[in-house]
PDB file of N, CA and C in Angstrom:
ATOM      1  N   UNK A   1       0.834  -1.169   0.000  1.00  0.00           N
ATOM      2  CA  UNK A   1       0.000   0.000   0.000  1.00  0.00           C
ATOM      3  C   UNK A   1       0.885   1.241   0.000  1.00  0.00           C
ATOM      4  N   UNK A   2       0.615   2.573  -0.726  1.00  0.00           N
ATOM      5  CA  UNK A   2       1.120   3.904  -0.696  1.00  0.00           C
ATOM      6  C   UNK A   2       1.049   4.486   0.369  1.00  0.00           C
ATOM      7  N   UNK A   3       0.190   4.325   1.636  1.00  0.00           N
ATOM      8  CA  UNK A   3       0.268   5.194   2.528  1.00  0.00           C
ATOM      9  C   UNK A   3       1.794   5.062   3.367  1.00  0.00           C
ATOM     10  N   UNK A   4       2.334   4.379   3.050  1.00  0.00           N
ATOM     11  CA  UNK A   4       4.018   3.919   4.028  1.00  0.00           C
ATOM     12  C   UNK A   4       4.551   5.156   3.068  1.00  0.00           C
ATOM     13  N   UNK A   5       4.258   5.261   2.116  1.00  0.00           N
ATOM     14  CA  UNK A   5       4.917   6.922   1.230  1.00  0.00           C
ATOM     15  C   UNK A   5       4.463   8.191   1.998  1.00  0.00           C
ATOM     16  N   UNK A   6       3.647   8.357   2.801  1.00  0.00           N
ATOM     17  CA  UNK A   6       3.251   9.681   3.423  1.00  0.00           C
ATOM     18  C   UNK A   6       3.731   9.660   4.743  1.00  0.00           C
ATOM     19  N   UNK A   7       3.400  10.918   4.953  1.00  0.00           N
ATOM     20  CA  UNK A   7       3.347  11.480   6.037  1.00  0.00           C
ATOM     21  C   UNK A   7       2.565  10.751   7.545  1.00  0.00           C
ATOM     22  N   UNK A   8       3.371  10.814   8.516  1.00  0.00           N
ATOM     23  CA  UNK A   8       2.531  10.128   9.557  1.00  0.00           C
ATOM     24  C   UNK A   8       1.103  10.247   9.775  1.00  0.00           C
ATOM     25  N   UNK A   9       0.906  11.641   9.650  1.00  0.00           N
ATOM     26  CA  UNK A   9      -0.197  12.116  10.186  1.00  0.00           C
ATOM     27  C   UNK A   9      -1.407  11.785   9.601  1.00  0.00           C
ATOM     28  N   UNK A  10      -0.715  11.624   7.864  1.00  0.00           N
ATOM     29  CA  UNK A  10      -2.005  11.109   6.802  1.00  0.00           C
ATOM     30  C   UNK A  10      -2.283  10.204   6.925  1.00  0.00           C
ATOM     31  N   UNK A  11      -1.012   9.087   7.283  1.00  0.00           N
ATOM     32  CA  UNK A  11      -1.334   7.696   7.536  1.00  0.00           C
ATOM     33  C   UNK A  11      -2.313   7.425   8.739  1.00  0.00           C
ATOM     34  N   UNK A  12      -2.368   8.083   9.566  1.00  0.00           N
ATOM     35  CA  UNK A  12      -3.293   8.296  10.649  1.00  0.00           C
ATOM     36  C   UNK A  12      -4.628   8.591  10.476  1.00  0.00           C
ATOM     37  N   UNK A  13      -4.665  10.022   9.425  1.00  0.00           N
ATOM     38  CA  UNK A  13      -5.767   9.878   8.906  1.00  0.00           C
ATOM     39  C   UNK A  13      -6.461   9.163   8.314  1.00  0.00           C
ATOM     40  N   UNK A  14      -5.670   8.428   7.107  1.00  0.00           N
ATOM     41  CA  UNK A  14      -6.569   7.230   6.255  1.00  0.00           C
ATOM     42  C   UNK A  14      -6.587   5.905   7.291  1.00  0.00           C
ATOM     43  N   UNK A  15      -6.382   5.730   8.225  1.00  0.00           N
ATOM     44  CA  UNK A  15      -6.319   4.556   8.748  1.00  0.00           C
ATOM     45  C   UNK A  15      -6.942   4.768   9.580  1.00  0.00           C
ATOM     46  N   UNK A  16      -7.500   5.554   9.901  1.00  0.00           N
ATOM     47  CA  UNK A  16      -8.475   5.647  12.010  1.00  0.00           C
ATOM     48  C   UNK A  16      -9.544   4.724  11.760  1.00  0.00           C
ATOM     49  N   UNK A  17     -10.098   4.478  12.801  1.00  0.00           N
ATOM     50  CA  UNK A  17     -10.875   3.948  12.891  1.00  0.00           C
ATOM     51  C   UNK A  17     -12.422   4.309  13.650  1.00  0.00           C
ATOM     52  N   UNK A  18     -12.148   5.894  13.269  1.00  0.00           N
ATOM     53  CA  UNK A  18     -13.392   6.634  13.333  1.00  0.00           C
ATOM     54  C   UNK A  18     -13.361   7.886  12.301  1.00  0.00           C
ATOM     55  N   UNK A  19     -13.039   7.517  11.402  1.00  0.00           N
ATOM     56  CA  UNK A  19     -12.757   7.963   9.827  1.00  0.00           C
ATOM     57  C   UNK A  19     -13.999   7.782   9.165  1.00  0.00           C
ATOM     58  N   UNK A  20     -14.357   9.047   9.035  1.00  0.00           N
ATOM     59  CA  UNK A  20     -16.113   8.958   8.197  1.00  0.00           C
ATOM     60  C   UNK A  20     -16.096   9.338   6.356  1.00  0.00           C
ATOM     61  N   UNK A  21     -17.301   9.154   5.926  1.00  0.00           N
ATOM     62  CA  UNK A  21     -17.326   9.105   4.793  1.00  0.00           C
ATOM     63  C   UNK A  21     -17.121  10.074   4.353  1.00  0.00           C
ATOM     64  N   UNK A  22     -17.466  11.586   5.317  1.00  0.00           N
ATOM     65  CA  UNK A  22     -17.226  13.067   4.565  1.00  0.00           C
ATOM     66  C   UNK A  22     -15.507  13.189   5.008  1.00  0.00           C
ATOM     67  N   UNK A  23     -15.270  12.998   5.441  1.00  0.00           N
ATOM     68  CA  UNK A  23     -13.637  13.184   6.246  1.00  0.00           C
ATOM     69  C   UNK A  23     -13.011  12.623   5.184  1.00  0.00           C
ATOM     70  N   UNK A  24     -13.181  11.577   4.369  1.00  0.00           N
ATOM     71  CA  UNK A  24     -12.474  10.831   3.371  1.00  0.00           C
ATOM     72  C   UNK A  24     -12.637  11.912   2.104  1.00  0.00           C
ATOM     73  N   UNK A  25     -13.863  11.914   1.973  1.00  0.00           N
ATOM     74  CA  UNK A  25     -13.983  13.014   1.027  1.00  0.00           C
ATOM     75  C   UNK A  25     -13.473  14.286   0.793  1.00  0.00           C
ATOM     76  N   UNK A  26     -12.792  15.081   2.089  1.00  0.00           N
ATOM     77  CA  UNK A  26     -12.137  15.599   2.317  1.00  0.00           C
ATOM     78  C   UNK A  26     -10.981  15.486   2.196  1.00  0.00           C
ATOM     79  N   UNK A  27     -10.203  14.508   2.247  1.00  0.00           N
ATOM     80  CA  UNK A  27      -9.018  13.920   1.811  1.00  0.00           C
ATOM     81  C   UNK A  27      -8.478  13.755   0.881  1.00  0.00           C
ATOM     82  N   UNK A  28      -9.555  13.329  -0.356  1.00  0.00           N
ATOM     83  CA  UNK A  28      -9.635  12.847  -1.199  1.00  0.00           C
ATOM     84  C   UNK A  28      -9.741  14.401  -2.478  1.00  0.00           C
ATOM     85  N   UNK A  29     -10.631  15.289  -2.052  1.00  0.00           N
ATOM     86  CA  UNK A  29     -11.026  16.546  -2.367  1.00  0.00           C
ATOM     87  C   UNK A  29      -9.188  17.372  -2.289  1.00  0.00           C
ATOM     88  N   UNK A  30      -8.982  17.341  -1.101  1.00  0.00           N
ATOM     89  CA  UNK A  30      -7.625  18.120  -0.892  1.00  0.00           C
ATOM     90  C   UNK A  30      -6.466  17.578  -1.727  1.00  0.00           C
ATOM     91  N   UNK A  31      -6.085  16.306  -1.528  1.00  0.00           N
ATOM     92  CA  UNK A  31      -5.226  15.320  -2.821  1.00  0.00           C
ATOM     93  C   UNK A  31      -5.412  15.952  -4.179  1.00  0.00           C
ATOM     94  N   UNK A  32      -6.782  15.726  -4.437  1.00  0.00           N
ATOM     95  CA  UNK A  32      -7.027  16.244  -6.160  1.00  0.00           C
ATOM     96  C   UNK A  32      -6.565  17.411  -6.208  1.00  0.00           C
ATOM     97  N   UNK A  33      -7.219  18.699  -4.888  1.00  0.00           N
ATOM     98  CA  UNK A  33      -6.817  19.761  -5.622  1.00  0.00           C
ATOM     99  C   UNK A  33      -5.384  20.247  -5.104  1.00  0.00           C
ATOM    100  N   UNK A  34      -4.280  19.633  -4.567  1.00  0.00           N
ATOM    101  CA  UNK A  34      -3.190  19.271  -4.376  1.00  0.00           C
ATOM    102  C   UNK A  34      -2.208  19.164  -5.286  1.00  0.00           C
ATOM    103  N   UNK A  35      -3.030  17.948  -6.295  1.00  0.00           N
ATOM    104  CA  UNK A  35      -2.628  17.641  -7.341  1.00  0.00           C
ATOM    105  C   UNK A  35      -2.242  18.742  -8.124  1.00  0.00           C
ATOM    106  N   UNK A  36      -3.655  19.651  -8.150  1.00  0.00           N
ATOM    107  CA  UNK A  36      -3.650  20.502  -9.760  1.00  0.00           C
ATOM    108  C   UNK A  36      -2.813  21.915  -8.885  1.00  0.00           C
ATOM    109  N   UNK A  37      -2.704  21.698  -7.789  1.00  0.00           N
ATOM    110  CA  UNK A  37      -1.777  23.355  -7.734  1.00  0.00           C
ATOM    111  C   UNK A  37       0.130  22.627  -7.220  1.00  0.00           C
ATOM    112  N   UNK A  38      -0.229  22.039  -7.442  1.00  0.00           N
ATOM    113  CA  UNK A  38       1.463  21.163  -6.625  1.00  0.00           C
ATOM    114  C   UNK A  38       1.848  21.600  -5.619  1.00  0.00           C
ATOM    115  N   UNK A  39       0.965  21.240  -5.186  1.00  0.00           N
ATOM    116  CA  UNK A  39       1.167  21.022  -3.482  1.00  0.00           C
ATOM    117  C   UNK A  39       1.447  20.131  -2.630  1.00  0.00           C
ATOM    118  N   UNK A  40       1.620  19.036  -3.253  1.00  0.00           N
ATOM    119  CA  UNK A  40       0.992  17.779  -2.467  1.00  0.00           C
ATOM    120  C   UNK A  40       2.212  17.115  -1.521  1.00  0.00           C
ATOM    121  N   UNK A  41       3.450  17.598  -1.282  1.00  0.00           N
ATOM    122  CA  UNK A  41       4.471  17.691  -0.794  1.00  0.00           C
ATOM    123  C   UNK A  41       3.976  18.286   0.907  1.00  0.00           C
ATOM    124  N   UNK A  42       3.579  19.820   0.432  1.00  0.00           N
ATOM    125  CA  UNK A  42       3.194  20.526   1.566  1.00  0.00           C
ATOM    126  C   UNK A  42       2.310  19.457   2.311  1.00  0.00           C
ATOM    127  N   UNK A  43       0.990  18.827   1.763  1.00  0.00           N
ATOM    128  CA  UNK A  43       0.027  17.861   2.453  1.00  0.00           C
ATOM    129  C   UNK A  43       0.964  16.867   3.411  1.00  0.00           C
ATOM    130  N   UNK A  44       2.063  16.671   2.987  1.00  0.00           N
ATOM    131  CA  UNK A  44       2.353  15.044   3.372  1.00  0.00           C
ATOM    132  C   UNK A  44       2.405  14.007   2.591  1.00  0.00           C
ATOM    133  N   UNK A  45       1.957  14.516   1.470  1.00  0.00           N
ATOM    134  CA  UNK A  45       2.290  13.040   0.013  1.00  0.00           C
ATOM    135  C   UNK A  45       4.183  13.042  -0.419  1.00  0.00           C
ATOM    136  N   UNK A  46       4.472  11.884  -0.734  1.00  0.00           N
ATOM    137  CA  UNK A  46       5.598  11.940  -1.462  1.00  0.00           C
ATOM    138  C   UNK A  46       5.326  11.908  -3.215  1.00  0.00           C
ATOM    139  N   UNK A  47       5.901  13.425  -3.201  1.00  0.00           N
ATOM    140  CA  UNK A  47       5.510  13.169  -4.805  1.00  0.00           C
ATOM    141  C   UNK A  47       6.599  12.181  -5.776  1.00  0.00           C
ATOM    142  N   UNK A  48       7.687  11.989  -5.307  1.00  0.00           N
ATOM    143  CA  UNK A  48       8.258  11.035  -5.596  1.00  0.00           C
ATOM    144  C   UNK A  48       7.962   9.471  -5.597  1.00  0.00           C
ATOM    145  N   UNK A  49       7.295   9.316  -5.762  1.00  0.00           N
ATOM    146  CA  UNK A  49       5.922   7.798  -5.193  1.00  0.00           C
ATOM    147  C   UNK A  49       5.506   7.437  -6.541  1.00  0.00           C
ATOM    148  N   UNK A  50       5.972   6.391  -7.357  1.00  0.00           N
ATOM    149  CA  UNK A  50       5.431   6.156  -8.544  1.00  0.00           C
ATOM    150  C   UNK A  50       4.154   5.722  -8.189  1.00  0.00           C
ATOM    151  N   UNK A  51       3.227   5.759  -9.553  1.00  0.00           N
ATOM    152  CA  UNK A  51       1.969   5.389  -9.681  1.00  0.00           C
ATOM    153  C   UNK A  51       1.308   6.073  -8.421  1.00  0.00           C
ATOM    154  N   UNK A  52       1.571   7.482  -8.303  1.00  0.00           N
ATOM    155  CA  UNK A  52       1.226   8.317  -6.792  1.00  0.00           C
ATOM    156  C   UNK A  52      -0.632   8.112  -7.209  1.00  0.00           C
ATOM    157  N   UNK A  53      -1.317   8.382  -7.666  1.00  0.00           N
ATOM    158  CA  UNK A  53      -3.075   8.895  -8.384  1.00  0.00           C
ATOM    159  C   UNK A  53      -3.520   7.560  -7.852  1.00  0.00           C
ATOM    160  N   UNK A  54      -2.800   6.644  -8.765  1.00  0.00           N
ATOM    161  CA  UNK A  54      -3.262   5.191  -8.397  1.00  0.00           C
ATOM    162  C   UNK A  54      -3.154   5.057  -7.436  1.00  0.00           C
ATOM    163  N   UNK A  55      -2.220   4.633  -6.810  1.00  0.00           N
ATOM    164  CA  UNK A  55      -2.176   4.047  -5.363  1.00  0.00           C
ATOM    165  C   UNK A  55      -3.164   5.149  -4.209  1.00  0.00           C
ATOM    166  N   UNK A  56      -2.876   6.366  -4.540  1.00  0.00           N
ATOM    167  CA  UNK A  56      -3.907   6.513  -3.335  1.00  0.00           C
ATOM    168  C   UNK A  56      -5.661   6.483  -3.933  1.00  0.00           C
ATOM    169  N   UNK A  57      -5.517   6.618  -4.987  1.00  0.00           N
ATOM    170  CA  UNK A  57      -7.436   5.778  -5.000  1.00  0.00           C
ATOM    171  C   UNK A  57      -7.615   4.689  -4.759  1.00  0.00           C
ATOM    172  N   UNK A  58      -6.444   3.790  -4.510  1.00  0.00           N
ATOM    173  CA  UNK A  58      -6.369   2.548  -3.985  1.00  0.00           C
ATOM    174  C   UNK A  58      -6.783   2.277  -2.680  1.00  0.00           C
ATOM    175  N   UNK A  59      -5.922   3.631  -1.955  1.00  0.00           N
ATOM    176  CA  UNK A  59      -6.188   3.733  -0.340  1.00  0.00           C
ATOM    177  C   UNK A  59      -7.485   4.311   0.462  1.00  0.00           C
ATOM    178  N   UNK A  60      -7.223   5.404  -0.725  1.00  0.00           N
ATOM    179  CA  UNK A  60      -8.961   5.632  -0.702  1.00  0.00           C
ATOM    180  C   UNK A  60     -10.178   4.803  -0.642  1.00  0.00           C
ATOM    181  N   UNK A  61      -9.869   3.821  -1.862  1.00  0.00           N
ATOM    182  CA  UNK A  61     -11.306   2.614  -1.398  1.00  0.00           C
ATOM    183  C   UNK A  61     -11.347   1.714  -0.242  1.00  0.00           C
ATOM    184  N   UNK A  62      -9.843   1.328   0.179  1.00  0.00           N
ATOM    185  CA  UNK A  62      -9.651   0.564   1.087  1.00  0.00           C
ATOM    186  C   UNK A  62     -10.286   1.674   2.518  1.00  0.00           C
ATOM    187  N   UNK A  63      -9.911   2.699   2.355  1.00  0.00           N
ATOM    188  CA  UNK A  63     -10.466   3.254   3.552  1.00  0.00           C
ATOM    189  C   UNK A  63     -12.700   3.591   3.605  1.00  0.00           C
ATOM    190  N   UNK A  64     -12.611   3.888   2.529  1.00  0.00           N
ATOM    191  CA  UNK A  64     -14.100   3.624   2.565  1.00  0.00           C
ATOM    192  C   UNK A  64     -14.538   2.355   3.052  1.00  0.00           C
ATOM    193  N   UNK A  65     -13.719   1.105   2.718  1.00  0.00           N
ATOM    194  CA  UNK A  65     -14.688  -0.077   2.688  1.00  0.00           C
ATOM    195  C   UNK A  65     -14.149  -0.854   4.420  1.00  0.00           C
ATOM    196  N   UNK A  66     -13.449  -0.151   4.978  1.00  0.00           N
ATOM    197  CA  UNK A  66     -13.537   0.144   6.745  1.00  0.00           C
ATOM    198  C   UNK A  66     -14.603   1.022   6.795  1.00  0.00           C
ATOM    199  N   UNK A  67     -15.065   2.286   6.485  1.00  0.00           N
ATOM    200  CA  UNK A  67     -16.216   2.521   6.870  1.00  0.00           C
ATOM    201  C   UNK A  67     -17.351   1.810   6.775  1.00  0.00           C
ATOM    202  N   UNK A  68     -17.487   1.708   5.472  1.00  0.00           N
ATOM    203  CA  UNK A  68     -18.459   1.145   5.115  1.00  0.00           C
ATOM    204  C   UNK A  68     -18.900  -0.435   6.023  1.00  0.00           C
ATOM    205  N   UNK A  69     -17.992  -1.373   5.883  1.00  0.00           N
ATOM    206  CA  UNK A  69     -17.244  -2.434   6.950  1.00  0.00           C
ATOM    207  C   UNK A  69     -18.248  -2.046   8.269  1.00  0.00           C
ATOM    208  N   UNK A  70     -17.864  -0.902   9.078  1.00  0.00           N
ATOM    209  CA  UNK A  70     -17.995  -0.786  10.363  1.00  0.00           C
ATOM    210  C   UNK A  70     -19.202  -0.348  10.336  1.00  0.00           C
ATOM    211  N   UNK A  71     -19.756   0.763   9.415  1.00  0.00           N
ATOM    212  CA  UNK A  71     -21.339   1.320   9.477  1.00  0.00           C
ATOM    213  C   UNK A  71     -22.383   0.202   9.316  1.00  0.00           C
ATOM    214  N   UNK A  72     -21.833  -0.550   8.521  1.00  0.00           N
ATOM    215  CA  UNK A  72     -22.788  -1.964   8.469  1.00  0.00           C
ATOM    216  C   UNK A  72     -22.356  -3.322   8.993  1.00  0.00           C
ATOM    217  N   UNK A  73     -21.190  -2.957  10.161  1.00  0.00           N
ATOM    218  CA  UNK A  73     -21.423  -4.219  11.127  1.00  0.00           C
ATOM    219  C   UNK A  73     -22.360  -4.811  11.805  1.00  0.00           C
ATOM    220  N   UNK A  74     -23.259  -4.069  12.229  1.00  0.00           N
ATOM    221  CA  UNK A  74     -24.351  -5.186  12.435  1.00  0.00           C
ATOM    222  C   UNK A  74     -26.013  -5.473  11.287  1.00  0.00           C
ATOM    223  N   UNK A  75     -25.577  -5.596  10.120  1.00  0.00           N
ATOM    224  CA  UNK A  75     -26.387  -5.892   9.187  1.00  0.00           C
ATOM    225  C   UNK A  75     -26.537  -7.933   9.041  1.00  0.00           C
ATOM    226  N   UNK A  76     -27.242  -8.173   9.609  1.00  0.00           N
ATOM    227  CA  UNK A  76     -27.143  -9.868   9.574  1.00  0.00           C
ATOM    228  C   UNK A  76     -27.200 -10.386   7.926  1.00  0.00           C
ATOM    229  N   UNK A  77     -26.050 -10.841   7.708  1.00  0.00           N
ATOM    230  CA  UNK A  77     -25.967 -11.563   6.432  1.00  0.00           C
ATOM    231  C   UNK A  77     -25.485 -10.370   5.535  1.00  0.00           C
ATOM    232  N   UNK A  78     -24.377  -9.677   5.984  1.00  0.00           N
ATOM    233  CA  UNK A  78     -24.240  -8.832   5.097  1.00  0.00           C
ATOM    234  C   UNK A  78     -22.480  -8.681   5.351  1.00  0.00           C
ATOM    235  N   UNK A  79     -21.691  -8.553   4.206  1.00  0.00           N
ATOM    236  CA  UNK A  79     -20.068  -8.561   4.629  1.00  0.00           C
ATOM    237  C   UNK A  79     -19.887  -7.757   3.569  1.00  0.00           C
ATOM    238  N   UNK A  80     -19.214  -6.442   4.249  1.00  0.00           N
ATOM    239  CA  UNK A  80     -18.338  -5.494   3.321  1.00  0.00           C
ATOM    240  C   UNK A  80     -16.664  -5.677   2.712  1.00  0.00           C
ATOM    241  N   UNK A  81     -16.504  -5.989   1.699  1.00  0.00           N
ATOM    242  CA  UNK A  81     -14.979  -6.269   1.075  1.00  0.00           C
ATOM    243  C   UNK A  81     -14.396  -5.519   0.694  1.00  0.00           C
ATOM    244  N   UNK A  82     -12.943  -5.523   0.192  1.00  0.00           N
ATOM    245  CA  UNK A  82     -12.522  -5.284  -0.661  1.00  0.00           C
ATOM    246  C   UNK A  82     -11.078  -5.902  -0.720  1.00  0.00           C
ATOM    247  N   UNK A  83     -11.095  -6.181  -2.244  1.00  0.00           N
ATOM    248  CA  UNK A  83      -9.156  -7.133  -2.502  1.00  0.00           C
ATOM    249  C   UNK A  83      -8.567  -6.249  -2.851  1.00  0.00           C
ATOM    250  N   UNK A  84      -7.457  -6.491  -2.342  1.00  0.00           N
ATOM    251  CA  UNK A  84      -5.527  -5.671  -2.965  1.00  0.00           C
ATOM    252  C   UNK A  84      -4.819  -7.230  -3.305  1.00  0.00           C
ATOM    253  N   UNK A  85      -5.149  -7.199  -4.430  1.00  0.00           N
ATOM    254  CA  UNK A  85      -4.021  -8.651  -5.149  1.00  0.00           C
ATOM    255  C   UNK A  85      -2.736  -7.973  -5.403  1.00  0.00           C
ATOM    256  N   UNK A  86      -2.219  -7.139  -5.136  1.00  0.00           N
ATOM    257  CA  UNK A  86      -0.650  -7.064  -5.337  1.00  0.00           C
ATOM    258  C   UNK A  86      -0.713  -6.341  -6.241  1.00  0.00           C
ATOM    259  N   UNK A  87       0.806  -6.493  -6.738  1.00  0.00           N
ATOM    260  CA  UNK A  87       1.592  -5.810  -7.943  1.00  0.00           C
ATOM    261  C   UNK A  87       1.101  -6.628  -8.850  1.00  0.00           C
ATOM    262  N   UNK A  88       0.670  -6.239  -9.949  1.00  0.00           N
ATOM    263  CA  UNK A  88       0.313  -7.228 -10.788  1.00  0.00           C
ATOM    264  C   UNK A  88       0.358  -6.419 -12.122  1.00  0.00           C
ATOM    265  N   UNK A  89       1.235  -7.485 -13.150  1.00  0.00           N
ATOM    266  CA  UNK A  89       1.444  -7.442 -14.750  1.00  0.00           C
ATOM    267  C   UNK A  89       0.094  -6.994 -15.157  1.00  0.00           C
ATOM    268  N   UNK A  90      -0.098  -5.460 -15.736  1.00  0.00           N
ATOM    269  CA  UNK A  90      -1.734  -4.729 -16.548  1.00  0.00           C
ATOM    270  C   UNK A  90      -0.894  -3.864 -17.418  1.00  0.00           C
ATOM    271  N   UNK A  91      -1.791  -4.103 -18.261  1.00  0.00           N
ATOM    272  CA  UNK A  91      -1.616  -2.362 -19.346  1.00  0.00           C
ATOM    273  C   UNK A  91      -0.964  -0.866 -18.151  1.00  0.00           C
ATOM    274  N   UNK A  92      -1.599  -0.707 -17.120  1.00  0.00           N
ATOM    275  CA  UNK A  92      -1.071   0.583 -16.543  1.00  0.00           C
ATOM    276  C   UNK A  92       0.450   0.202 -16.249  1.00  0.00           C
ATOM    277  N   UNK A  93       1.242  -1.071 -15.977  1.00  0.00           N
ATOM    278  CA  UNK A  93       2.653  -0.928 -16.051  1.00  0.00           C
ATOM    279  C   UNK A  93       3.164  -1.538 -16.857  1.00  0.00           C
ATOM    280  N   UNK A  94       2.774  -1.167 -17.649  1.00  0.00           N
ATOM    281  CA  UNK A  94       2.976  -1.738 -19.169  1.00  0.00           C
ATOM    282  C   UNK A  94       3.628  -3.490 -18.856  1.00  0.00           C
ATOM    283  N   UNK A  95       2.857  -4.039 -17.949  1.00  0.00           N
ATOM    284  CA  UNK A  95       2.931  -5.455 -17.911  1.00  0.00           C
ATOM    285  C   UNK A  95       4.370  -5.910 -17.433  1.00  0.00           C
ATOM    286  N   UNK A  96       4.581  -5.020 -16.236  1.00  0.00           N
ATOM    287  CA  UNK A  96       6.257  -5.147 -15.479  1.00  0.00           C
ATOM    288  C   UNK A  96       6.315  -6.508 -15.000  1.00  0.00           C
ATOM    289  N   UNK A  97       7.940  -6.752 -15.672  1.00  0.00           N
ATOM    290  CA  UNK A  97       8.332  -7.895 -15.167  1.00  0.00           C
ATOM    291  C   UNK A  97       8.496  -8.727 -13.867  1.00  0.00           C
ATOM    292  N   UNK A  98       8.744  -7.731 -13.043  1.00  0.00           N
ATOM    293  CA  UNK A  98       8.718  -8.054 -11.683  1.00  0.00           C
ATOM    294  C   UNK A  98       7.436  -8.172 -10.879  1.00  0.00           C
ATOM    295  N   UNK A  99       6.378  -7.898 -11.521  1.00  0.00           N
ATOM    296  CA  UNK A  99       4.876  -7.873 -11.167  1.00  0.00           C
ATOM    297  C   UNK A  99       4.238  -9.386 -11.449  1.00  0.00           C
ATOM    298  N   UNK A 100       3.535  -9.538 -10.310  1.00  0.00           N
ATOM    299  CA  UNK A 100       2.295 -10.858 -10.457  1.00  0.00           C
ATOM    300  C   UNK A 100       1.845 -10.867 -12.011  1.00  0.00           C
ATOM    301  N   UNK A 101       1.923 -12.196 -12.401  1.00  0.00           N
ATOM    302  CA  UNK A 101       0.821 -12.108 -13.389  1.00  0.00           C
ATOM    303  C   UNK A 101      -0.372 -11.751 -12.910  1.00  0.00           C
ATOM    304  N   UNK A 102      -1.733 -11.209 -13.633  1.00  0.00           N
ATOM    305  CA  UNK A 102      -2.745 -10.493 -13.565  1.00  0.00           C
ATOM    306  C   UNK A 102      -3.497 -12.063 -13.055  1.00  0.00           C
ATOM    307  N   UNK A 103      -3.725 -13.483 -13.618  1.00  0.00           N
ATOM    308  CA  UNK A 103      -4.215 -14.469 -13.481  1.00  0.00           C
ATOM    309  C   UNK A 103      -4.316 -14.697 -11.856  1.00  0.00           C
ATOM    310  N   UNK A 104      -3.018 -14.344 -11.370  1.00  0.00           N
ATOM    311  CA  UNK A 104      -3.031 -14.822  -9.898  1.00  0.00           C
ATOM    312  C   UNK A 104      -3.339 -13.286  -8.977  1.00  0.00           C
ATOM    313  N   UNK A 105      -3.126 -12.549  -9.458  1.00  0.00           N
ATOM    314  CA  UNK A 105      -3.933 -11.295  -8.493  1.00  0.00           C
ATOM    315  C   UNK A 105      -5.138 -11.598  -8.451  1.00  0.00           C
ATOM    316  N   UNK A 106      -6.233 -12.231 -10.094  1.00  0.00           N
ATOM    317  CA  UNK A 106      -7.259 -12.094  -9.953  1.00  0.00           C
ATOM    318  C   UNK A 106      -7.946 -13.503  -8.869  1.00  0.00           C
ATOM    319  N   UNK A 107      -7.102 -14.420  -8.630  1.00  0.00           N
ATOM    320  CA  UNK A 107      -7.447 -15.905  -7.558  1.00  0.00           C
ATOM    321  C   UNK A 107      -7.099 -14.759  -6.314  1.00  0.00           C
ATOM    322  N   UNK A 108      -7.000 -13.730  -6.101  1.00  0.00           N
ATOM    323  CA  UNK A 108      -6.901 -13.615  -4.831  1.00  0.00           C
ATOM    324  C   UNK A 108      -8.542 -12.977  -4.527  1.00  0.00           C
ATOM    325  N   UNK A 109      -9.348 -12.916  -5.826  1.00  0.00           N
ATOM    326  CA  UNK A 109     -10.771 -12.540  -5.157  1.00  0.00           C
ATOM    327  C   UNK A 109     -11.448 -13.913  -4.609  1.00  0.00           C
TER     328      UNK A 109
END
């Protein structure tokens, strides 16, 4: 995961465990517009962080689906997911050698 690239404090943020859906959005809101003024240094991102966009919409869903997870813990018969299969050989890294084939990221659903 990208968040070991940031800042403590962010990592704190995306990881609490009383981290709400507008608070993410907020996060998520500040990143983008981070992005477009280059800032994102000042935030606590390493802009030096390949595949920086990706990986944190990565972290981003993973942190929704703890909310989501916890807002609907007690729903009987109901389980909130989500998979991280790895590094894995796709068109976005142009199919890196050192990456999972895509076949076995996808056995990790």
């Amino acid at each position: 995961m990208v968040l070991h690239e940031t800042s403590k404090a962010l990592q704190e943020k995306y990881t609490s465990s009383t981290l709400t859906t507008t608070e993410l959005e907020h996060l998520v809101e500040d990143f983008i517009s981070a992005v477009g003024t280059n800032s994102l240094e000042y935030l606590g991102y390493n802009v030096n962080m390949s595949f920086m966009i990706y990986g944190m919409s990565k972290a981003a869903l993973n942190a929704l689906t703890r909310i989501e997870a916890r807002e609907w813990a007690g729903v009987k018969n109901l389980l909130v997911v989500s998979v991280t299969p790895g590094f894995c050989a796709t068109d976005i890294n142009q199919n890196a050698s050192d990456a999972r084939p895509a076949k076995l990221g996808a056995d990790s659903i």
